[in-house]
C-alpha atoms as a PDB file:
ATOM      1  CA  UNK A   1       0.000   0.000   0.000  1.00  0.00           C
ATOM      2  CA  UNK A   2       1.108   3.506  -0.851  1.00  0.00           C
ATOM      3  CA  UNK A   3       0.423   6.787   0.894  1.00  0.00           C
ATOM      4  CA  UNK A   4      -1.855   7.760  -1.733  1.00  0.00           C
ATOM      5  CA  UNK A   5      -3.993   4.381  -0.814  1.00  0.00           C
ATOM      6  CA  UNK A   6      -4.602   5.398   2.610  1.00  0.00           C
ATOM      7  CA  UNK A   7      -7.367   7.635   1.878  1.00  0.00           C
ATOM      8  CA  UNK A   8      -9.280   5.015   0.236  1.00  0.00           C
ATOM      9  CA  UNK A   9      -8.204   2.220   2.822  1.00  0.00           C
ATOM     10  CA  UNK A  10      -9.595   4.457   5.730  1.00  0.00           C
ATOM     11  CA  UNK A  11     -13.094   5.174   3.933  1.00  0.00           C
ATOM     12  CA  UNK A  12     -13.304   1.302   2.852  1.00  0.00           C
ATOM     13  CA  UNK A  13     -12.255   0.675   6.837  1.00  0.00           C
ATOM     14  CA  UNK A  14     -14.946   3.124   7.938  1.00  0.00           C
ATOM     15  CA  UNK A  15     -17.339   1.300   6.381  1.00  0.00           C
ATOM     16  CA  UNK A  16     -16.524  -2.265   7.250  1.00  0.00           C
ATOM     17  CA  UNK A  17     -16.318  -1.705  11.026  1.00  0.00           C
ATOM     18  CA  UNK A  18     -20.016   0.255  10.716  1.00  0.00           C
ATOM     19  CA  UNK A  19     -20.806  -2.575   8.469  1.00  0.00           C
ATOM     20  CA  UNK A  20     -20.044  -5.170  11.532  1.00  0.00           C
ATOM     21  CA  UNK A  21     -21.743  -3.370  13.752  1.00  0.00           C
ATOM     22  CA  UNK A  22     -24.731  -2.854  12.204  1.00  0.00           C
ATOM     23  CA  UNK A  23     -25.031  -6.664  11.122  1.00  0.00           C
ATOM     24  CA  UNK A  24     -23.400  -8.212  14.308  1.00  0.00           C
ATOM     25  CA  UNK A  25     -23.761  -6.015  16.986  1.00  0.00           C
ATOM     26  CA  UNK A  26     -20.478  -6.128  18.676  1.00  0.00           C
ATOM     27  CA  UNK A  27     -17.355  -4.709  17.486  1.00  0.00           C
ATOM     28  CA  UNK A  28     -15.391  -6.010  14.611  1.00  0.00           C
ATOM     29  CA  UNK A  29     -11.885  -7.048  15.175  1.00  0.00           C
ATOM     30  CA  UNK A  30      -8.734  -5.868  12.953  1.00  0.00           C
ATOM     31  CA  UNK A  31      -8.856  -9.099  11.440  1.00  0.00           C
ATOM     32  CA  UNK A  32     -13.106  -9.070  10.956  1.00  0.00           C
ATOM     33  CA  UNK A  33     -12.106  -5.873   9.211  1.00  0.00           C
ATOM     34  CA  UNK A  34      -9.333  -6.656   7.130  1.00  0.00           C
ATOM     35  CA  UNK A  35     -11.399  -9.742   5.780  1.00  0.00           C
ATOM     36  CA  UNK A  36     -14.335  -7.119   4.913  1.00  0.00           C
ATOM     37  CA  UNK A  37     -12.384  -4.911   2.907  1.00  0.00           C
ATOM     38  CA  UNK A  38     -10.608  -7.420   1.166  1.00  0.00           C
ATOM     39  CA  UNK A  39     -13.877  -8.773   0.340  1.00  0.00           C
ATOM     40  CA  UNK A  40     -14.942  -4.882  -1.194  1.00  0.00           C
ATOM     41  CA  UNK A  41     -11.908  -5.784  -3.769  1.00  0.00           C
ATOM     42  CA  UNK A  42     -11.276  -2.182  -4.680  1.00  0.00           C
ATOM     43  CA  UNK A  43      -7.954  -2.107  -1.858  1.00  0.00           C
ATOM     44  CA  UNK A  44      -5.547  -5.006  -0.489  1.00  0.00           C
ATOM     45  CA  UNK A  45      -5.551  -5.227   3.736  1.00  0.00           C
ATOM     46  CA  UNK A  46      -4.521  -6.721   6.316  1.00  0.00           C
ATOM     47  CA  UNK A  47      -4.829  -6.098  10.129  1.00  0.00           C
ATOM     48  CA  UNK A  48      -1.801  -4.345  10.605  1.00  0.00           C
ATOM     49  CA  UNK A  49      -3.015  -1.978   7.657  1.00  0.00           C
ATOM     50  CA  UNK A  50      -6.682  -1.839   9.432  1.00  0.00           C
ATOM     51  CA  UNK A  51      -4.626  -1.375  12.402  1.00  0.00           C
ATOM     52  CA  UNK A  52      -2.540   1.466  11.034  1.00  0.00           C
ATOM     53  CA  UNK A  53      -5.974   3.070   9.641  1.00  0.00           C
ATOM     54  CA  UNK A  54      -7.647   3.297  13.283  1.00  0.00           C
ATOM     55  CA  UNK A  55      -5.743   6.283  15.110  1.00  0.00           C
ATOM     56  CA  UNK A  56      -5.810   8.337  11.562  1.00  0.00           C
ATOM     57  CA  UNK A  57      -9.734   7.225  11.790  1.00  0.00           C
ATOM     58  CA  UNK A  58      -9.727   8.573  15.522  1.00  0.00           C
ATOM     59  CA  UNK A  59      -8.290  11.360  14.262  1.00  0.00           C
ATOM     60  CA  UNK A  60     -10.976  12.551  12.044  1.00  0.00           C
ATOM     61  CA  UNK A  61     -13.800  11.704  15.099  1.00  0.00           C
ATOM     62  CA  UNK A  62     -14.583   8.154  13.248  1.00  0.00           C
ATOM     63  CA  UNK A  63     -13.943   5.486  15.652  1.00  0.00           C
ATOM     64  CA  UNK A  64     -13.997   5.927  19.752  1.00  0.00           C
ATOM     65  CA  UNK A  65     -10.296   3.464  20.287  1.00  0.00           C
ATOM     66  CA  UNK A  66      -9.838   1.729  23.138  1.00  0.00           C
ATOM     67  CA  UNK A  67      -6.466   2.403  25.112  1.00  0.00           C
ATOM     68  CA  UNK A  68      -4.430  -0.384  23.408  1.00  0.00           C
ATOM     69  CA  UNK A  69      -5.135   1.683  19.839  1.00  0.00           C
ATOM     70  CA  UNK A  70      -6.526  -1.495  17.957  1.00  0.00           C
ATOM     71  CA  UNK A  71      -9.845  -2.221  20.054  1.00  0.00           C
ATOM     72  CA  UNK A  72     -12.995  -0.160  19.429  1.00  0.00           C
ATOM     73  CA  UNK A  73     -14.868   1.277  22.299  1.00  0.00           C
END
C-alpha cells in the first residue's frame, strides 16, 4: 500500500467496522475488518493496515479506540 492508498483504505475501513456493527452487533476485530475490505476488492488489507488506519480514523472523530489503539470502544 502507498500513501496515496490510505485515503481510500480508511473510507473502505470506515465502512466495514459500521458494516459489523450494524449486522453483528459487537465490534469487529482488525482481522473481521481486514477480511471485509478485502472482500470490497477495490484495496488489499490486512490487520496491521486496518490497524494502522484506526488512530488516523480517531483522528478525524470516526472510531472511539480503546487504550491499546486497535480495540474499538
Amino acid at each position: 500500500m502507498t500513501d496515496g492508498d490510505a485515503p481510500d483504505l480508511d473510507v473502505r475501513v470506515k465502512l466495514a467496522v459500521y458494516g459489523h456493527f450494524a449486522e453483528t452487533g459487537r465490534r469487529p476485530t482488525p482481522e473481521e475488518v481486514a477480511l471485509r475490505v478485502a472482500a470490497s476488492g477495490s484495496v488489499e488489507a490486512d490487520a496491521a493496515s486496518v490497524r494502522d488506519a484506526y488512530p488516523r480514523l480517531r483522528a478525524q472523530r470516526v472510531l472511539f479506540l480503546e487504550p491499546d489503539g486497535a480495540s474499538i470502544r
